[in-house]
N, C-alpha and C. Protein backbone atom coordinates (compact mmCIF):
# COMPACT_ATOMS: atom_id res chain seq x y z
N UNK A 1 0.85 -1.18 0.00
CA UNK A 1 0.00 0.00 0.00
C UNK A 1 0.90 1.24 0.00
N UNK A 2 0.57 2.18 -1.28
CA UNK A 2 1.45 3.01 -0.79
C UNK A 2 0.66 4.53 -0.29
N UNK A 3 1.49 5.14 0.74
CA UNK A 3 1.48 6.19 1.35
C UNK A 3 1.28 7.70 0.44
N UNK A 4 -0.04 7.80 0.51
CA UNK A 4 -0.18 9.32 -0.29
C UNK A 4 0.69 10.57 0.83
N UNK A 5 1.42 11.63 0.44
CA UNK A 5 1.52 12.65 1.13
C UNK A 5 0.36 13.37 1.86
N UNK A 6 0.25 13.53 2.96
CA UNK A 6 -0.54 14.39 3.17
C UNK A 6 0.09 15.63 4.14
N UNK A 7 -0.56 16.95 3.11
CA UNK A 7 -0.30 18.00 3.60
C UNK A 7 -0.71 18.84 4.69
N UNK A 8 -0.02 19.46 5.57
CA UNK A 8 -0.62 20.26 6.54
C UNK A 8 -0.01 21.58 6.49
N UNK A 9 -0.95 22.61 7.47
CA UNK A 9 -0.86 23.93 7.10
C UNK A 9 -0.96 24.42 8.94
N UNK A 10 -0.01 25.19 9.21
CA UNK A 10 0.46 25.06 10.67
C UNK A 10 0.21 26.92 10.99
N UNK A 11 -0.96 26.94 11.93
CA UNK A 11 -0.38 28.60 12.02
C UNK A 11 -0.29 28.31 13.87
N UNK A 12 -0.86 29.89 14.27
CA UNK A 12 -0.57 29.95 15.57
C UNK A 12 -1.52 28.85 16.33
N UNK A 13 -2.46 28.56 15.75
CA UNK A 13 -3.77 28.40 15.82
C UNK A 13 -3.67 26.29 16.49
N UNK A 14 -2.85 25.74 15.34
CA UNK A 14 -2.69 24.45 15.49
C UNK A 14 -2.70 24.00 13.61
N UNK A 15 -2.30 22.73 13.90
CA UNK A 15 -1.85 22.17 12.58
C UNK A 15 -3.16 22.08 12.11
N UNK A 16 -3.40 21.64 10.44
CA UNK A 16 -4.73 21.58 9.89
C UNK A 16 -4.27 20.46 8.66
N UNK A 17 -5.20 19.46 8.82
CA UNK A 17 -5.03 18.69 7.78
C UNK A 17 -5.65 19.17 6.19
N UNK A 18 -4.99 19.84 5.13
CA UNK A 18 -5.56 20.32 4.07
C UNK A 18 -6.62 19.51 3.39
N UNK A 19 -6.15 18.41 2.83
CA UNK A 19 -6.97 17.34 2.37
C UNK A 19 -8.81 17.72 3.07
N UNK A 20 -8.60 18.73 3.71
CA UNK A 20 -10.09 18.57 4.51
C UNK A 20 -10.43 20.40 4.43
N UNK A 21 -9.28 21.05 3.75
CA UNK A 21 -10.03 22.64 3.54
C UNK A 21 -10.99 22.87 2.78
N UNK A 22 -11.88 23.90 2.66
CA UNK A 22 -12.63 24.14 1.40
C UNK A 22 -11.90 24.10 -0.19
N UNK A 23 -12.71 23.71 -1.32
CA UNK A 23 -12.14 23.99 -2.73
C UNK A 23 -11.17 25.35 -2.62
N UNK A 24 -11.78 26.54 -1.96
CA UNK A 24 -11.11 27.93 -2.19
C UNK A 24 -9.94 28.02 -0.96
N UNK A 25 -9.77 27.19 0.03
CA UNK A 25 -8.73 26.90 1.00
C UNK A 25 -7.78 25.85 0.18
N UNK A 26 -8.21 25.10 -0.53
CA UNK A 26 -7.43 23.94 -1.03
C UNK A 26 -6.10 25.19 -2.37
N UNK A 27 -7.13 26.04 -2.90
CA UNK A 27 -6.44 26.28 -4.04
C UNK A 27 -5.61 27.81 -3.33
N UNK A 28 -5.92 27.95 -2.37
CA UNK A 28 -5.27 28.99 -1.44
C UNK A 28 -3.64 28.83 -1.05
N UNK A 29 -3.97 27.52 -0.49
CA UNK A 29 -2.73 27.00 -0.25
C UNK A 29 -1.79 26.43 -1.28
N UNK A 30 -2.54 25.75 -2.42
CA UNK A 30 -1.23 25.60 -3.65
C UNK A 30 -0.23 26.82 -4.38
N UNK A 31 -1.48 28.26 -4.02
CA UNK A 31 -0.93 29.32 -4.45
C UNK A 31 0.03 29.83 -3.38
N UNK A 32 0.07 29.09 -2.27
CA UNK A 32 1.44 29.96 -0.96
C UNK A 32 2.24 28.73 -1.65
N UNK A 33 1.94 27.56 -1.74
CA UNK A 33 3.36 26.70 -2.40
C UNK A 33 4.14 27.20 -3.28
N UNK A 34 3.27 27.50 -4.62
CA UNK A 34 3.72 28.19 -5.79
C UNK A 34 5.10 29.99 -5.68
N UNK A 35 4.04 30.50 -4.53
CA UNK A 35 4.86 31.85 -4.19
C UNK A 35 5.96 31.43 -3.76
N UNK A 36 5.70 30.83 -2.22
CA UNK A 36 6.89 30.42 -1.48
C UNK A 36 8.46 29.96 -2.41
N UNK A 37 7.99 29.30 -3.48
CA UNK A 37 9.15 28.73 -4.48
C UNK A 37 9.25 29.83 -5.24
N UNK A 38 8.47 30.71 -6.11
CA UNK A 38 8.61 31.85 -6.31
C UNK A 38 9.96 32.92 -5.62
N UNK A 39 9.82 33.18 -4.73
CA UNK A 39 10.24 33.98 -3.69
C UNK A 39 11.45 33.15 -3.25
N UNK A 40 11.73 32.18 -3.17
CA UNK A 40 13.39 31.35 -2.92
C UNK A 40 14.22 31.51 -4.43
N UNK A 41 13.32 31.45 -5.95
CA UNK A 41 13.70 31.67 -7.04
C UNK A 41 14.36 33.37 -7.09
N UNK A 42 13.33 33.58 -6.28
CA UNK A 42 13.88 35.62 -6.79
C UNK A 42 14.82 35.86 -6.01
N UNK A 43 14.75 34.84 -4.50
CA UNK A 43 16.38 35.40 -3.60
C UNK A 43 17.53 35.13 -4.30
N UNK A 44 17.80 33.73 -4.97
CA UNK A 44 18.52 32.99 -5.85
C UNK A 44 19.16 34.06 -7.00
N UNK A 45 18.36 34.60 -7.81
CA UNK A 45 18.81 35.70 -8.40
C UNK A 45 19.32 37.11 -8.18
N UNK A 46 18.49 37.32 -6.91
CA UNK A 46 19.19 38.59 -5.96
C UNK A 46 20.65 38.11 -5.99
N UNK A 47 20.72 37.31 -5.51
CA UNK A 47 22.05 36.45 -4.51
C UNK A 47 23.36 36.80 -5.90
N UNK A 48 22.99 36.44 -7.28
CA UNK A 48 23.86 36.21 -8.55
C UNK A 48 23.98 37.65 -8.75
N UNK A 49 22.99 38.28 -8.64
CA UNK A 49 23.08 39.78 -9.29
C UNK A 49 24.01 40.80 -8.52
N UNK A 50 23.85 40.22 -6.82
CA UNK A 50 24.77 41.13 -6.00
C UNK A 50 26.52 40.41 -6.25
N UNK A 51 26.20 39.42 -6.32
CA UNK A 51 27.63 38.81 -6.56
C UNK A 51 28.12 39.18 -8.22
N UNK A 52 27.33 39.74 -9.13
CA UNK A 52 27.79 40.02 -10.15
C UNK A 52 28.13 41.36 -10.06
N UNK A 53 27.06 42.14 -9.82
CA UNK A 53 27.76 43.63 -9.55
C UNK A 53 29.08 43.95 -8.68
N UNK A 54 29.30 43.09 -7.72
CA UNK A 54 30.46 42.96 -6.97
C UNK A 54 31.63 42.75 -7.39
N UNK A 55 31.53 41.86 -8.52
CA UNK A 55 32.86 41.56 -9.55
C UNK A 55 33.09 42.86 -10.84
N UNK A 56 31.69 43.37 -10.76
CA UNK A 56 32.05 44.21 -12.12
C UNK A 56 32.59 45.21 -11.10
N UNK A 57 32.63 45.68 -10.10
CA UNK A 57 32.72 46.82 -9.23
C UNK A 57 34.44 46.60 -9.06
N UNK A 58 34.54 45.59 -8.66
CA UNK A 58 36.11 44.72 -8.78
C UNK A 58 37.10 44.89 -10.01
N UNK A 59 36.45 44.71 -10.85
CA UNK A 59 37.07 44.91 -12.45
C UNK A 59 37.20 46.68 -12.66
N UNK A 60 36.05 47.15 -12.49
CA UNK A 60 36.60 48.88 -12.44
C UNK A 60 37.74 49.72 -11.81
N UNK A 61 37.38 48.88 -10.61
CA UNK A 61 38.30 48.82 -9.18
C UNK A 61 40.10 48.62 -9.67
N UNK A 62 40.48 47.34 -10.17
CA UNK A 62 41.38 47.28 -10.59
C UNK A 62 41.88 48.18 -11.75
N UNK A 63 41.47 48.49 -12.51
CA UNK A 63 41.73 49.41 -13.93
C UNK A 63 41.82 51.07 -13.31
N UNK A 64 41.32 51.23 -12.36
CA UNK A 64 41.33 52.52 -12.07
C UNK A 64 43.00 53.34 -12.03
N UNK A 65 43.04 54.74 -12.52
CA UNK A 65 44.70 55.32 -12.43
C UNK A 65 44.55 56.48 -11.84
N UNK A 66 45.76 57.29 -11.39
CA UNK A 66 45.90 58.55 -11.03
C UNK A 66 44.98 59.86 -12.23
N UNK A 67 45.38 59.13 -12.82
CA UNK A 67 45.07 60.46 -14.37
C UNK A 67 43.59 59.75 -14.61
N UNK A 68 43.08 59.26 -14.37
CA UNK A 68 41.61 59.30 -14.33
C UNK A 68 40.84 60.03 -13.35
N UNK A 69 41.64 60.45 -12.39
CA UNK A 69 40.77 61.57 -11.45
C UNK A 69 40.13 62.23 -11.72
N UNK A 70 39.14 62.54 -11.09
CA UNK A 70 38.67 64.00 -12.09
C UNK A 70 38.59 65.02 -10.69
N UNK A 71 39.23 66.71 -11.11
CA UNK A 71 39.28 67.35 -9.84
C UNK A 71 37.49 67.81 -9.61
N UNK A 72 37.53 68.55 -8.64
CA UNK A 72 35.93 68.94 -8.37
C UNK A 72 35.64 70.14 -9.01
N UNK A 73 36.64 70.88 -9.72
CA UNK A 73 36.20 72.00 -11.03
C UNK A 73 35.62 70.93 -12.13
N UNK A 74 36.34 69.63 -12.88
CA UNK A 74 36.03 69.15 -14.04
C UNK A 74 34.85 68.26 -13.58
N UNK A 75 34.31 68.12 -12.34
CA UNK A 75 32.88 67.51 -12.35
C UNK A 75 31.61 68.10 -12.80
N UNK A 76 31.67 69.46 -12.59
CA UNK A 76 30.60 70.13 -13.39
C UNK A 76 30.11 69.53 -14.53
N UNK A 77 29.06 69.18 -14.68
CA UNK A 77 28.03 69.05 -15.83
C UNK A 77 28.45 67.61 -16.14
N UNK A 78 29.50 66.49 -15.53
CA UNK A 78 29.42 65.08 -15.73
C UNK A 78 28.31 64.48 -15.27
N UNK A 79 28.27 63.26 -16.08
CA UNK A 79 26.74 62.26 -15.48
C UNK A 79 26.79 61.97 -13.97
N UNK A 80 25.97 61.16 -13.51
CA UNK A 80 25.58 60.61 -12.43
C UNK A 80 26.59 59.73 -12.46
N UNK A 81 27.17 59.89 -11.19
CA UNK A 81 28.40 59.14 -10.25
C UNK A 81 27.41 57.61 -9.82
N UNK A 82 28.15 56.70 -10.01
CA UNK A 82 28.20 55.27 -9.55
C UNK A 82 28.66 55.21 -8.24
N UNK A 83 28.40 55.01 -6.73
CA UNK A 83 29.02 54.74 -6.20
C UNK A 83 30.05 52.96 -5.85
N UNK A 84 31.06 53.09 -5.29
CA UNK A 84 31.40 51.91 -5.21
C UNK A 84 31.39 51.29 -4.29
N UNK A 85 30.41 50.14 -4.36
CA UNK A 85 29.13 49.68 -3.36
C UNK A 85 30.41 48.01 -3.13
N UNK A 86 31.33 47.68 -3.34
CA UNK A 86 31.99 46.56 -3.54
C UNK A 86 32.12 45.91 -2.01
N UNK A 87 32.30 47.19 -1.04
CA UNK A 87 32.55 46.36 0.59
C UNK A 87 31.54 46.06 1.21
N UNK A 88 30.21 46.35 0.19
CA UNK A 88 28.75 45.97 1.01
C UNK A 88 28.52 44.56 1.17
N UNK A 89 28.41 44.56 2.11
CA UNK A 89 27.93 42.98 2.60
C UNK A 89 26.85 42.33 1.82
N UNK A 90 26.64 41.23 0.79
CA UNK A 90 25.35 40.54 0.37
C UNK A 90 24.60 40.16 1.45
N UNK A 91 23.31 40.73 1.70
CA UNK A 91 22.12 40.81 2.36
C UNK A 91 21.31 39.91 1.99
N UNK A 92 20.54 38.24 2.32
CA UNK A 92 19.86 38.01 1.93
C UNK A 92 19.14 37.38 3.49
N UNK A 93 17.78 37.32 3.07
CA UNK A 93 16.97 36.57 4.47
C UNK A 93 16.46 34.78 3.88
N UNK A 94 17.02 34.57 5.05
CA UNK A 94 16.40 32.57 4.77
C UNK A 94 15.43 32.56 5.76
């Protein structure tokens, strides 16, 4: 005989066997499954994107020279400054 999964849904309240929610509780909860994986997918990419900007920040970092300075007369009317965000700690919540 084999063993179906059965799911439960735990708040402050006490555990709840799903198999026994309403149709609109049943499809409630597939949609927190769906997010929940959602939302571990989008940290996952946070996680690559801060570690990518970190290397490109690295690569600027290295190439940088004296004669690329620019004094604070020749900043007038240059674009928007990048700061260099490279010693920031990657922030993510588990």
């Amino acid at each position: 005989m084999s063993e179906q999964q059965q799911w439960t849904y735990t708040s402050e309240d006490g555990t709840y066997a799903v198999d026994r929610f309403t149709d609109e509780g049943k499809y409630a909860f597939v949609l927190i499954l769906q997010i929940d994986k959602e939302i571990q997918e989008v940290r996952k990419t946070l996680a690559k994107l801060e570690m990518a900007a970190k290397g490109f920040n690295g690569t600027v970092l290295q190439q940088l020279t004296d004669d690329m300075l620019v004094d604070e007369e020749d900043n007038v009317g240059l674009g928007e400054s990048i700061p260099d965000n490279s010693n920031e700690a990657a922030t993510t919540e588990e």
